[in-house]
Each structure stands twice: as C-alpha cells, then as structure tokens.
Protein backbone atom coordinates (compact mmCIF):
# COMPACT_ATOMS: atom_id res chain seq x y z
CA UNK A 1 17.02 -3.34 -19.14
CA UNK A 2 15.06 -2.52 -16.06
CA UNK A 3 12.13 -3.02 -14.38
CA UNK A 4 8.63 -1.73 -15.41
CA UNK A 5 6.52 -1.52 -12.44
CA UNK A 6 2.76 -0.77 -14.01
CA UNK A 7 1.59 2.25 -11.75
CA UNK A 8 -2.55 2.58 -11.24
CA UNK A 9 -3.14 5.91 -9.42
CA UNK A 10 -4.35 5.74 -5.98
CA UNK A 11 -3.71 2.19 -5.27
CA UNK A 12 -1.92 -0.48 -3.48
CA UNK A 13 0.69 -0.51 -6.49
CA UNK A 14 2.70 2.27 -4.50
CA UNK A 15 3.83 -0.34 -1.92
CA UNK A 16 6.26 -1.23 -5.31
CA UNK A 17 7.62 2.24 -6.14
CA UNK A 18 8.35 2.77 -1.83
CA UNK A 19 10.48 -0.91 -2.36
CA UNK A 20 11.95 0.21 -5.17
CA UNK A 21 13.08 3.22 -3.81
CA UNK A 22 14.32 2.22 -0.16
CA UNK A 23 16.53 -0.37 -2.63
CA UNK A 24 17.58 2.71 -4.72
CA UNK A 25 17.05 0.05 -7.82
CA UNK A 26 16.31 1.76 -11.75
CA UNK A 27 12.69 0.96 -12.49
CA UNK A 28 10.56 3.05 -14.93
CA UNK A 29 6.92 3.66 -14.51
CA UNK A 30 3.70 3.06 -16.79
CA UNK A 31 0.61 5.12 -15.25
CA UNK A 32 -3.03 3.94 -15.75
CA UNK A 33 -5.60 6.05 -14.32
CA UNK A 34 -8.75 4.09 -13.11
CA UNK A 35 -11.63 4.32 -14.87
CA UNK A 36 -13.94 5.64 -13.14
CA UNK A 37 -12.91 3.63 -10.02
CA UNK A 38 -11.84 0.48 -11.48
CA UNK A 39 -8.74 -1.12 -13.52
CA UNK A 40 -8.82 0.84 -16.91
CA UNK A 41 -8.76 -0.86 -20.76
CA UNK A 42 -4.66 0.69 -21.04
CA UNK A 43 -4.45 -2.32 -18.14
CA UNK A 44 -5.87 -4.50 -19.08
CA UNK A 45 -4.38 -4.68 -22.30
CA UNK A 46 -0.86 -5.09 -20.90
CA UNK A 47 -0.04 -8.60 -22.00
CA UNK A 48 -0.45 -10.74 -19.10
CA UNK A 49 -2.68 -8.86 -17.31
CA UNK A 50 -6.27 -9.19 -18.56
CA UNK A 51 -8.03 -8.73 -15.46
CA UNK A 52 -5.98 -5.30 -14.78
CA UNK A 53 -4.07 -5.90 -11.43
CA UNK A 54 -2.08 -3.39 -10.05
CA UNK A 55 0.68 -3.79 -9.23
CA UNK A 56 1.90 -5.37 -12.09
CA UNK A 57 5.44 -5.48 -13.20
CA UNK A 58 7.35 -6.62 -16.45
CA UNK A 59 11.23 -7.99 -16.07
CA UNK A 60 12.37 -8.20 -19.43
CA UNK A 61 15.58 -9.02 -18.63
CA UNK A 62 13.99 -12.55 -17.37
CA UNK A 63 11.28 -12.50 -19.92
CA UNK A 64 8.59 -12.46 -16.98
CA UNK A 65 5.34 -10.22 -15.47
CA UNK A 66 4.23 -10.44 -12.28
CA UNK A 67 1.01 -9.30 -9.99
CA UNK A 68 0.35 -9.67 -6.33
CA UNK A 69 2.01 -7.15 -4.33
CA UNK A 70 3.49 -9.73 -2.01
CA UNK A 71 4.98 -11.97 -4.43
CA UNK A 72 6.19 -8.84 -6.12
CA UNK A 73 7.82 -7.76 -2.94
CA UNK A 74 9.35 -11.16 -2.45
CA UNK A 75 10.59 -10.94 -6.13
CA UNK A 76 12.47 -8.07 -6.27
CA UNK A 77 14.07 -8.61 -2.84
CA UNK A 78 15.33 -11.73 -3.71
CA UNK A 79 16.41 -10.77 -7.26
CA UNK A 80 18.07 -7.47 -5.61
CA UNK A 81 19.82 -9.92 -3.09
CA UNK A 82 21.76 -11.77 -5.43
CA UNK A 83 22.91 -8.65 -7.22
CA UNK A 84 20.74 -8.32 -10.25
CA UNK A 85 19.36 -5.12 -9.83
CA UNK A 86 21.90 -2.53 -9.98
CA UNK A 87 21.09 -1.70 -6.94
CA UNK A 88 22.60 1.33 -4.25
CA UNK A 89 21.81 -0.69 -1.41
CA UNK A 90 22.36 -4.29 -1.38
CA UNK A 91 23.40 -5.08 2.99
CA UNK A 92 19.62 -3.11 3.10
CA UNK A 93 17.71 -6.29 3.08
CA UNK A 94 14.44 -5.32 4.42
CA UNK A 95 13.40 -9.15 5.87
CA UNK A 96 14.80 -11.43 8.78
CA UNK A 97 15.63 -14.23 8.02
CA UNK A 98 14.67 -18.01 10.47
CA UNK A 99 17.99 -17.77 12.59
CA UNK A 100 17.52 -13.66 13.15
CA UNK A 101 15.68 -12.26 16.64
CA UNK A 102 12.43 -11.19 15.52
CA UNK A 103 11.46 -13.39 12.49
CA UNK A 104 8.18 -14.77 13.71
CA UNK A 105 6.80 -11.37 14.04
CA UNK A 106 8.45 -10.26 10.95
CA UNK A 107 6.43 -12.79 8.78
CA UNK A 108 3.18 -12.40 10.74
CA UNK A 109 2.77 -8.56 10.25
CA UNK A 110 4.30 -9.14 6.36
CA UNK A 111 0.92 -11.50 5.64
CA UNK A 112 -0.96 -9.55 7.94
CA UNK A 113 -1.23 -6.57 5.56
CA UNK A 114 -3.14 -8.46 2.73
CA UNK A 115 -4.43 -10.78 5.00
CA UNK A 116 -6.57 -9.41 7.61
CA UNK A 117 -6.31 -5.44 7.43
CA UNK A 118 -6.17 -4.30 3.63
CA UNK A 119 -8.99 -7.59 3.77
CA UNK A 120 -11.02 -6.11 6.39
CA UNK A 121 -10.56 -2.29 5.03
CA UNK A 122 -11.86 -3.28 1.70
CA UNK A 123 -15.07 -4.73 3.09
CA UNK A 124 -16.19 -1.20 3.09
CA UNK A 125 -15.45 0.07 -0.32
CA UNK A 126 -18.08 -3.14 -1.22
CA UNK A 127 -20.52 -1.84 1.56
CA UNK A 128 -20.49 1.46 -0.23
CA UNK A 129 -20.61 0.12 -3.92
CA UNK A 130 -23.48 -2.11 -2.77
CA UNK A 131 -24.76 1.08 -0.89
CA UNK A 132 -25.44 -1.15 2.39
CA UNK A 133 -27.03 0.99 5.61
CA UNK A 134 -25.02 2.16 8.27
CA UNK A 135 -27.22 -0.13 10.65
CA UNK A 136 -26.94 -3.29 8.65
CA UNK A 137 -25.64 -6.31 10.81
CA UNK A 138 -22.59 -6.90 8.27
CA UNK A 139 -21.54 -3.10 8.47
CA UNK A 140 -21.91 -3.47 12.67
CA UNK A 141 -19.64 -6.66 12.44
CA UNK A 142 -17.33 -5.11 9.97
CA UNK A 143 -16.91 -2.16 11.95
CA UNK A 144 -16.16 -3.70 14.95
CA UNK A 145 -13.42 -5.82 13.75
CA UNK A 146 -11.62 -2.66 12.28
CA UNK A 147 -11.19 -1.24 15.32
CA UNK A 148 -10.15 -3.85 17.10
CA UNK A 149 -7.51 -4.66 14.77
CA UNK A 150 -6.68 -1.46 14.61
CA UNK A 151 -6.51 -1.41 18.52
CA UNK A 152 -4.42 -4.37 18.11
CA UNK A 153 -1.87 -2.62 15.88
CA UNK A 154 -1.50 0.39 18.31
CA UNK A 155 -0.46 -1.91 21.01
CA UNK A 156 1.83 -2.98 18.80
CA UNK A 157 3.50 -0.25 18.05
CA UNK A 158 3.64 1.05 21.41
CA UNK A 159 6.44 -0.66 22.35
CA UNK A 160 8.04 -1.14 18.62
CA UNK A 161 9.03 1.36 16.47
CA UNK A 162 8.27 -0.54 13.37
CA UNK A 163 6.07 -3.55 12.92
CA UNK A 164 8.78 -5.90 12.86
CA UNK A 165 10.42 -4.84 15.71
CA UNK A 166 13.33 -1.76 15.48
CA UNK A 167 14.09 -2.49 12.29
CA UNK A 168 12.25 -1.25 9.01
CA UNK A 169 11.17 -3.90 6.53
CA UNK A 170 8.66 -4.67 4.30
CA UNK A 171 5.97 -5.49 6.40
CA UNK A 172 5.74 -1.55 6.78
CA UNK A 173 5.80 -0.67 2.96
CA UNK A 174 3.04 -3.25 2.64
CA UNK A 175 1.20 -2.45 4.98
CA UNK A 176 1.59 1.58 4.74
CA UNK A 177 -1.18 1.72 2.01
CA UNK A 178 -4.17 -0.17 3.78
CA UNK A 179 -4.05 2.79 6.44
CA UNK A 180 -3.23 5.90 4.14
CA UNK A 181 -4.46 6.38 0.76
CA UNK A 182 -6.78 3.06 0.81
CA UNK A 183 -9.19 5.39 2.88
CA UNK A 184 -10.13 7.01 -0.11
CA UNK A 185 -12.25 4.14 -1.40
CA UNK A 186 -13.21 3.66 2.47
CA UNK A 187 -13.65 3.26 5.38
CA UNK A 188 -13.77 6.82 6.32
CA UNK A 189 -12.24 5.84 9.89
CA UNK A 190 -10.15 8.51 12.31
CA UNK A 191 -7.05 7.11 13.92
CA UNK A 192 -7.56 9.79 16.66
CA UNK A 193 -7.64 6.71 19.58
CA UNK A 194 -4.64 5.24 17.82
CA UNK A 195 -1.80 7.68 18.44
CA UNK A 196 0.72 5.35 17.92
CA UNK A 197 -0.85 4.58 14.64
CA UNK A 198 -0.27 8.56 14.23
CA UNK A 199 3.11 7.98 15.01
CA UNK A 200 4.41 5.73 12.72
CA UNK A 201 2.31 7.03 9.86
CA UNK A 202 4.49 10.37 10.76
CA UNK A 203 8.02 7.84 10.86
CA UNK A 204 6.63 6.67 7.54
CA UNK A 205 6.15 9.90 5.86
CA UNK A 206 9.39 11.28 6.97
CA UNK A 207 11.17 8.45 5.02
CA UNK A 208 12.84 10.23 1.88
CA UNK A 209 12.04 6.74 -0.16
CA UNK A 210 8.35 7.12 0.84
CA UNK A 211 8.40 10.93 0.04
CA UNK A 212 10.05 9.94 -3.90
CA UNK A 213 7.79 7.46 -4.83
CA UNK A 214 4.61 9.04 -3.66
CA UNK A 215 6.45 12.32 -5.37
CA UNK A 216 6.86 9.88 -8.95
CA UNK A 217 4.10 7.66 -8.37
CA UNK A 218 0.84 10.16 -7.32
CA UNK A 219 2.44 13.43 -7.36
CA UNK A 220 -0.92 15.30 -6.95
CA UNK A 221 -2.68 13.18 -4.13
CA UNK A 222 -3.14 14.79 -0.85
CA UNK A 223 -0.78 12.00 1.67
CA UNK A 224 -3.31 10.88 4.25
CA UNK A 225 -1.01 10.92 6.81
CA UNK A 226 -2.62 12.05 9.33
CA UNK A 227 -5.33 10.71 12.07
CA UNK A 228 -8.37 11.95 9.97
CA UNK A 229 -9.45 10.62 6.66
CA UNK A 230 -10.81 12.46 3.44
CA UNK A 231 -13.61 14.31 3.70
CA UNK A 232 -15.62 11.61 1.72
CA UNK A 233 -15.00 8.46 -0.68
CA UNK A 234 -13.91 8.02 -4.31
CA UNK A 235 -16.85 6.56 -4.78
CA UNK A 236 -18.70 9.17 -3.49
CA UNK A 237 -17.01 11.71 -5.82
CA UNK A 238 -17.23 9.70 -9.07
CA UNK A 239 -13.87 8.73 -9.23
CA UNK A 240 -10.35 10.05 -9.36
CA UNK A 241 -11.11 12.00 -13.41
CA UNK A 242 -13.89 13.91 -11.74
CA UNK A 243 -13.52 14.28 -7.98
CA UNK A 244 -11.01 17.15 -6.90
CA UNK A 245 -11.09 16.72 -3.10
CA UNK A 246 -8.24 14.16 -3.09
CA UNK A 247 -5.85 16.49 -5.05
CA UNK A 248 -3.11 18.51 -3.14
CA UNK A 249 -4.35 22.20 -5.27
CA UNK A 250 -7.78 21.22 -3.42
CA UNK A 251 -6.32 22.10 0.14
C-alpha cells in the first residue's frame, strides 16, 4: 500500500510530488483539474476533504488523510525516517536537526514559504479576483513588500547556495512553488533585479527530482523558471480548461 498524494494542476500540491521524488518513495497520483480556477467537485468529494485542499494525501496503510503542505512535508519525512516508506534514500534527510550548524535558518526559511512569501504572493491573485486598481493604496503596500522580500531573499542567496545554507532541504521544495508556477494566478512580477533568485530557480530546475515530478505531476505546463513571468494571469485567461498560454505546445 502506498501513498496517494491528490494532485490539483497548477498548484502548490507539486511541493509533494518534488518530496516524494528527492526520497525516491512509491506514491501514486489522483489529478483534479480546477474548475475554472478553483478546487473542483472530484475534490471535494474525496472523503476528508470537503473544502478541496490541495495537497491532500491518503495513507492507507495508517488509515489517515492529510492537507497542509507543511504538515504533509513533516509527515512523510518523519514516516520515511523511521523506514516506512520503502524508500531509495533514507541518510537523505532533507532537515537539520537542534544540535546541527545551520538549524535556526533552516526552520525560519521552512515557515517562511507559507508564511510571509506564498502569503504575500497570493494577495494579488485576490487583488485581481476583486479587480482592485493598480493605484489603490493596498496594491501600493502590497507591492512594496514583495519586493522587498524578494530583495531580502536575493541577499540571501548570495552567499548560500540553498536557503538553508549548502545543503538542500525542504525549505527549497516548499518554497520553489510561491516563485514559479504560483505566478500564474499572480503577481505578474520579473525577477530581473534578483539574479540570484535566477540562479537558484536554474539549481532548482536542474534537479532530476524536480524535472520527474513536474514531468508526472503537470506534464504540459510551461516551467516558469526563468526571471520573467507569463504573459498574463489564469484569471485573466479563464482558467487552466480554456487558457492555452500556460501550456508548453503554446511556445
């Protein structure tokens, strides 16, 4: 019995497949495409999950589900570390632990992901939903923030190669989503004064597990990989079903 990781295209739910993949762990995949932006009924009517997260994973082995990318993350890591996974790779622990160099910043950029970029990022998918001016005070605010936390993150990895430090963990594959393919609900922002940014993004995409579970999980979504984003939003385009732009035949 193995893991059923509950795939919605174009979302934060490929931070699972990239874990599952650096861990070389079986998992099988359910795809849900959204409808026409959000969480669609097929879902929703996974038991459990009535308000349609993604991720969302079944164990069956331990009779449980899960949602929240994090506390996915956290689950599999620790279930993988004591050997319950089948796994190819079980010295690759992707953490630090409290005694190891580094830990601090470890945990900082792992809860920085959710909590201040992919927070801040999704500010403007609303902005566009609610269809709030360019001008508006809240969009002024928002946009300054961005780029000072993006600013803040190029510093960063300046001098690092990785967020943590030298060594890959997940506080990359979480927070790998918020500045690729989460620009296609917005914000339409350019990473061309962030070329560290552009690094890493390149270091990221150059990772064979990254390259198999964006190959498995969105097979026909342009990688935003790059400084610029997508010509326009999602939203803009009425969705993944009818929008084109974001598919790889479109280039």
């Amino acid at each position: 019995m193995v893991l059923t990781v509950h795939h919605l295209g174009i979302s934060q739910s490929e931070r699972i497949l990239f874990l599952c993949e650096e861990l070389a762990i079986d998992y099988k995949i359910v795809y849900h495409t959204r409808d026409p932006i959000g969480a669609p009924a097929s879902l929703k009517n996974v038991p459990g999950n009535s308000t349609g997260k993604a991720p969302f994973i079944e164990d069956p082995e331990a009779g449980i589900t899960l949602s929240e990318s994090a506390a996915i993350c956290d689950y599999i890591l620790a279930k993988n570390a004591a050997g319950e996974l089948g796994s190819q790779n079980l010295d690759k622990k992707l953490t630090k632990s409290y005694s190891e160099p580094g830990y601090t910043d470890f945990v900082y950029w792992y809860h920085f992901s959710n909590g201040t970029l992919q927070a801040l990022m999704g500010r403007f998918t609303f902005f566009e939903i609610g269809q709030i001016p360019q001008d508006n005070a809240a969009q002024k605010f928002s946009e300054h923030g961005l780029h000072e936390t993006l600013k803040m993150m190029d510093e960063r990895l300046e001098k690092n190669k990785w967020l943590a430090g030298e060594d890959f963990t997940v506080a990359d594959i979480m927070s790998v989503y918020s500045l690729t393919s989460k620009r296609y609900f917005g914000p339409l922002v350019s990473f061309k004064d962030y070329p560290n940014i552009i690094r890493y993004l390149k270091d990221i995409g150059d990772r064979p597990a990254y390259q198999r579970a964006m190959e498995k999980g969105d097979p026909d979504m342009k990688l935003l990989l790059d400084a610029e984003p997508p010509e326009k939003t999602l939203i803009q385009g009425g969705g993944i079903v009818k929008a084109e732009f974001w598919k790889k035949s479109n280039i």
